[in-house]
N, C-alpha and C. Protein backbone atom coordinates (compact mmCIF):
# COMPACT_ATOMS: atom_id res chain seq x y z
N UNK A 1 29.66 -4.72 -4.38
CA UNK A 1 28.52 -5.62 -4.21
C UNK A 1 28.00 -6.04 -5.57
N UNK A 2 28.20 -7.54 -5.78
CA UNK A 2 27.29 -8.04 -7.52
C UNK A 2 25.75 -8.14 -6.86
N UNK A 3 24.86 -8.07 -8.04
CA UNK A 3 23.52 -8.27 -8.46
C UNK A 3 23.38 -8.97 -8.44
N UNK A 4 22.20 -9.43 -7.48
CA UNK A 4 21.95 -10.94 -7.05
C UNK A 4 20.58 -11.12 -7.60
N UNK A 5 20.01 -12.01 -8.29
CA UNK A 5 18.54 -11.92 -8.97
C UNK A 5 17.59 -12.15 -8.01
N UNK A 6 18.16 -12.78 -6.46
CA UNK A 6 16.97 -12.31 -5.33
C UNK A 6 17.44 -11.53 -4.05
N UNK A 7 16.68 -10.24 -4.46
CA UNK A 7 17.54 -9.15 -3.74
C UNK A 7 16.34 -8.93 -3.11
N UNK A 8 16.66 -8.09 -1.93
CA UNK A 8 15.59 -7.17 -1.06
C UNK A 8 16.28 -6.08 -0.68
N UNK A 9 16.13 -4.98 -1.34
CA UNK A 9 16.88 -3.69 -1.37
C UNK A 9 15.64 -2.57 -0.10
N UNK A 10 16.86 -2.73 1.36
CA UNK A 10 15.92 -1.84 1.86
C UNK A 10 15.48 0.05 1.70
N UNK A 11 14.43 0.21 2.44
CA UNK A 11 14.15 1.30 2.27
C UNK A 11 13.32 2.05 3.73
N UNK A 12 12.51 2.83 3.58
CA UNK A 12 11.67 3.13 4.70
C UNK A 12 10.52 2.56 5.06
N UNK A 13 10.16 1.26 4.52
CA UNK A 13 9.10 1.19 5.10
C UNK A 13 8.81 0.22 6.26
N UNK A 14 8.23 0.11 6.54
CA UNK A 14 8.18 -1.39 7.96
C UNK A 14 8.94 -2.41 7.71
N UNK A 15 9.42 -2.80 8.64
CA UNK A 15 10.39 -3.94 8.67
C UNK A 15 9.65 -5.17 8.42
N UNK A 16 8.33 -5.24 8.77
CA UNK A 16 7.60 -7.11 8.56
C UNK A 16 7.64 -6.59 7.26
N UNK A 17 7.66 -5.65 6.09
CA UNK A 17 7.60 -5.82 4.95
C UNK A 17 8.49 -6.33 4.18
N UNK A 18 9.67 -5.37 4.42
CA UNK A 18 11.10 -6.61 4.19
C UNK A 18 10.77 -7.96 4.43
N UNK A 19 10.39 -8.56 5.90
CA UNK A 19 10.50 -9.58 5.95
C UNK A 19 9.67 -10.41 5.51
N UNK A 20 9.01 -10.36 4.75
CA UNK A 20 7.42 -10.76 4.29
C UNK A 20 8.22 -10.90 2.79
N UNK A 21 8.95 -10.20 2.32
CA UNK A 21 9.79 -10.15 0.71
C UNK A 21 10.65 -11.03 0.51
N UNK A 22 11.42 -11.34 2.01
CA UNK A 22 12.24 -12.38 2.02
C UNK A 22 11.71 -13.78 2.09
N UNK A 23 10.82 -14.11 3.05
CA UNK A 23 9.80 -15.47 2.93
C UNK A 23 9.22 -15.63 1.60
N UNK A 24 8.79 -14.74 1.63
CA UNK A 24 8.12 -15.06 0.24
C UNK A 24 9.12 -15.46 -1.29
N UNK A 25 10.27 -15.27 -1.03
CA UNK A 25 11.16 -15.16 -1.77
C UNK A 25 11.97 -17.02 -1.88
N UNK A 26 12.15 -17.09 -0.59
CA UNK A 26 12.44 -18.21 -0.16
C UNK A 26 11.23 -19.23 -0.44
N UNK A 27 10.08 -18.85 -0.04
CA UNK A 27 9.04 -19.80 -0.65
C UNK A 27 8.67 -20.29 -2.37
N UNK A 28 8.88 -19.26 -2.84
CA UNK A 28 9.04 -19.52 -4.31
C UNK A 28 10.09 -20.16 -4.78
N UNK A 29 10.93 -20.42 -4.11
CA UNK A 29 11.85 -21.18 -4.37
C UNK A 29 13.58 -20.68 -4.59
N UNK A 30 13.65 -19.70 -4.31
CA UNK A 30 14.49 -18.95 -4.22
C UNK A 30 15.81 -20.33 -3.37
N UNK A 31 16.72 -20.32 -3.72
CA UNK A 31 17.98 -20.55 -2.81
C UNK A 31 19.38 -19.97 -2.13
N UNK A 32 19.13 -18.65 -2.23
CA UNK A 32 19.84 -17.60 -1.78
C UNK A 32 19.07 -16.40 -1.97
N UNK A 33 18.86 -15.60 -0.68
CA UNK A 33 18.14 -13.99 -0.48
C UNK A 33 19.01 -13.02 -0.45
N UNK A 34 19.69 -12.45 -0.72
CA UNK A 34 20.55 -10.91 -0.92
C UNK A 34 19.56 -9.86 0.45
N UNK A 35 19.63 -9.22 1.39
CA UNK A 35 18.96 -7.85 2.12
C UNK A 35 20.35 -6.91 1.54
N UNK A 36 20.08 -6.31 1.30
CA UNK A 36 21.49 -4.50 0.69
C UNK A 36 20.40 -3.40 1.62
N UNK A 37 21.18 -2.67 2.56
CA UNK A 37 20.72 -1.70 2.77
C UNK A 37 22.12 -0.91 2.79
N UNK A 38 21.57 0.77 2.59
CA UNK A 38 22.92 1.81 2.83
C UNK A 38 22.54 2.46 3.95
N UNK A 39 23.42 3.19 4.66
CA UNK A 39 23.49 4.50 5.49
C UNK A 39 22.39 4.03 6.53
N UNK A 40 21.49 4.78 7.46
CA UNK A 40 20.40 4.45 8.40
C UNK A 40 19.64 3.38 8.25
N UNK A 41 19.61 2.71 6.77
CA UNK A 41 18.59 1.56 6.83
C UNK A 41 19.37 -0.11 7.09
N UNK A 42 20.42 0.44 7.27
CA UNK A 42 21.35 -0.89 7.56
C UNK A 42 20.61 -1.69 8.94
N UNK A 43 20.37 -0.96 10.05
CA UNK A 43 19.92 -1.61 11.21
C UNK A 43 18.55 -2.27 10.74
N UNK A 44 17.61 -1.55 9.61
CA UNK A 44 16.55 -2.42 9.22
C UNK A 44 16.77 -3.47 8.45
N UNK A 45 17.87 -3.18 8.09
CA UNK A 45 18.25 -4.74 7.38
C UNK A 45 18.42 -5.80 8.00
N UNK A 46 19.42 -5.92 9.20
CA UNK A 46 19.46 -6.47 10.56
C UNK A 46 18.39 -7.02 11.19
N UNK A 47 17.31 -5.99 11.49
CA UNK A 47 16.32 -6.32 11.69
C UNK A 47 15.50 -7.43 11.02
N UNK A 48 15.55 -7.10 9.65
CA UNK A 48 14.83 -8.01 8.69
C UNK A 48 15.46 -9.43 8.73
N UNK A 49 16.55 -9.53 8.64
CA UNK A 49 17.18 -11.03 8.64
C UNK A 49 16.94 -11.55 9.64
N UNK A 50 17.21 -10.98 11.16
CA UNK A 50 16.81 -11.58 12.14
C UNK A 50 15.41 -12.24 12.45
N UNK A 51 14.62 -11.68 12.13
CA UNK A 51 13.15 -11.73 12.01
C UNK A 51 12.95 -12.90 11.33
N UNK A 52 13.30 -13.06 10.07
CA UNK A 52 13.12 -14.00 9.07
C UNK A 52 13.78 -14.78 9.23
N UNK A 53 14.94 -15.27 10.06
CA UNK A 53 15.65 -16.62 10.66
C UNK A 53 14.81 -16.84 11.86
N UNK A 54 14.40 -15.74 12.65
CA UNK A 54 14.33 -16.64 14.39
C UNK A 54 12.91 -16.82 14.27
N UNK A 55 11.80 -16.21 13.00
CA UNK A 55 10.24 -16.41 13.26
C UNK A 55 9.76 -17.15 12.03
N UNK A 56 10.28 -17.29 10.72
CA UNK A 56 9.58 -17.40 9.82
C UNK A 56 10.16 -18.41 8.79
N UNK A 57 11.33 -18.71 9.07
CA UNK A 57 12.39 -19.73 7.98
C UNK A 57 12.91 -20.54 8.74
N UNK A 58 12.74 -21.93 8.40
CA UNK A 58 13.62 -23.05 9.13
C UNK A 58 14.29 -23.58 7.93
N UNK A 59 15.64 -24.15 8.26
CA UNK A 59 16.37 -24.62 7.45
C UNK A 59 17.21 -23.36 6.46
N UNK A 60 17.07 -21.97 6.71
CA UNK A 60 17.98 -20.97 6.14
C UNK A 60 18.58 -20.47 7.13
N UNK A 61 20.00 -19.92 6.92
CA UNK A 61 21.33 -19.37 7.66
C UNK A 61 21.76 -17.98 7.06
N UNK A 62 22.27 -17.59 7.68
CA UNK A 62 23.25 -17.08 7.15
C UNK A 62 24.45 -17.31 6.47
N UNK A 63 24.65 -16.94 5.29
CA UNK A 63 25.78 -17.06 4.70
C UNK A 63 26.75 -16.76 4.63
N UNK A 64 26.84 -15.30 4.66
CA UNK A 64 27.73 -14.11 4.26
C UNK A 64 27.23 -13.03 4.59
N UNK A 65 27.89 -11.93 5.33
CA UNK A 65 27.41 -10.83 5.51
C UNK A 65 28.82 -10.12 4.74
N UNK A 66 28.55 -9.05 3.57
CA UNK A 66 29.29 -8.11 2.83
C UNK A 66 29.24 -6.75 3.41
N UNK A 67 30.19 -5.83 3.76
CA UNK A 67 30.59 -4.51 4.13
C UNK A 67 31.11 -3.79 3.30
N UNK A 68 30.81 -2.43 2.93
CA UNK A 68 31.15 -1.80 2.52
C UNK A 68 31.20 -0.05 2.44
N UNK A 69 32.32 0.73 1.76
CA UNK A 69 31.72 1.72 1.93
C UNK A 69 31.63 2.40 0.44
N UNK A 70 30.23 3.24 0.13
CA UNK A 70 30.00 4.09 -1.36
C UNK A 70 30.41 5.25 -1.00
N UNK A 71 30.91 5.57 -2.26
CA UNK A 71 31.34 7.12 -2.12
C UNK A 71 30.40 7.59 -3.42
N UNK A 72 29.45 8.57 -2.68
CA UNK A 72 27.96 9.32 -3.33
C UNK A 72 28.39 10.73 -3.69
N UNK A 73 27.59 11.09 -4.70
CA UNK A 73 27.65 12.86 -5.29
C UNK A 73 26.54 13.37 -4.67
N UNK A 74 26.43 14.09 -3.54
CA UNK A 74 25.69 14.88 -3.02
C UNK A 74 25.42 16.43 -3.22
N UNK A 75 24.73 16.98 -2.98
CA UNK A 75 24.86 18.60 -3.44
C UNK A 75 26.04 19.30 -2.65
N UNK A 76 26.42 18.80 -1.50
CA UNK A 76 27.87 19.49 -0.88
C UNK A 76 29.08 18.90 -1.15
N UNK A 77 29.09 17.80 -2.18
CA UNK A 77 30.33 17.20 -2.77
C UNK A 77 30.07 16.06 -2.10
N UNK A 78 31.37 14.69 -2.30
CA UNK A 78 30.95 13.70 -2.10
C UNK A 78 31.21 13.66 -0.99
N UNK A 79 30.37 11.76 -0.61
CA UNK A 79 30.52 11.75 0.82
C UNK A 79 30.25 10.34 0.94
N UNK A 80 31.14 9.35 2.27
CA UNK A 80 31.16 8.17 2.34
C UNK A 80 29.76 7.62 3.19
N UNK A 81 29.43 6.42 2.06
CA UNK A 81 27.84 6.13 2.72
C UNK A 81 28.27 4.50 3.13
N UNK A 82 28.16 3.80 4.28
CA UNK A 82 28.10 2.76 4.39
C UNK A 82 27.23 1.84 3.89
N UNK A 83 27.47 0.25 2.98
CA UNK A 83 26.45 -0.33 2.88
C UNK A 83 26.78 -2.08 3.47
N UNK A 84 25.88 -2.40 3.39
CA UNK A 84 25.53 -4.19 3.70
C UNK A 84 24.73 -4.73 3.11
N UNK A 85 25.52 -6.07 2.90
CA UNK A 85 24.40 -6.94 2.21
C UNK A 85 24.58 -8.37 3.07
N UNK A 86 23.22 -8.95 3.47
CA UNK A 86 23.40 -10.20 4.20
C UNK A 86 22.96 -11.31 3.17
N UNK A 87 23.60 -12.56 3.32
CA UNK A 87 23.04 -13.59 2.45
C UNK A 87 22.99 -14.18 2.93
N UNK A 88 21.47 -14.78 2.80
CA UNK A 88 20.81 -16.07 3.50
C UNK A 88 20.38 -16.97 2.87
N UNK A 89 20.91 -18.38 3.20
CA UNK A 89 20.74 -19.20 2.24
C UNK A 89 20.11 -20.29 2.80
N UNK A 90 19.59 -21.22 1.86
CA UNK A 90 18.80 -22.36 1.86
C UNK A 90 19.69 -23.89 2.40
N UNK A 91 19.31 -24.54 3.60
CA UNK A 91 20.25 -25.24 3.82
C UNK A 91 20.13 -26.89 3.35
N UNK A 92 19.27 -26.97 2.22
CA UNK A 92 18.52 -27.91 1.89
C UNK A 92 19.06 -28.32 0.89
């Protein structure tokens, strides 16, 4: 996965917050949004894009959705973590 300079890297907290990062992101003028989540927060990522196409963004799509899997150093040795990144872009 490359570094996208408008990213929304999820985490635990509420999903309208993600999605509130992404509008707002897109409102500033942004023309492509990056969501990356790993392991359990992938479905909030999902969440978040959906949200932010079907309630809050007209004229952005989907672009690309990226799959992948990390291999992490954990205290019991390593271990395969799934990640995603969706890109939503500006259709303007």
């Amino acid at each position: 996965m490359q570094l996208r300079e408008n990213t929304v890297f999820m985490g635990n907290k509420p999903v309208m917050n993600y999605v509130l990062a992404v509008v707002t992101q897109f409102n500033n003028g942004a023309e492509t949004v990056a969501i990356k989540a790993r392991g359990k927060a992938i479905s909030r990522a999902v969440d978040t894009a959906e949200i932010s196409l079907n309630r809050f963004l007209e004229g952005v799509t989907k672009q690309d959705i990226l799959t992948s899997t990390e291999i992490i150093d954990t205290d019991t040795g390593k271990t395969n973590v799934s990640s995603i990144e969706i890109i939503l872009a500006n259709k303007r």
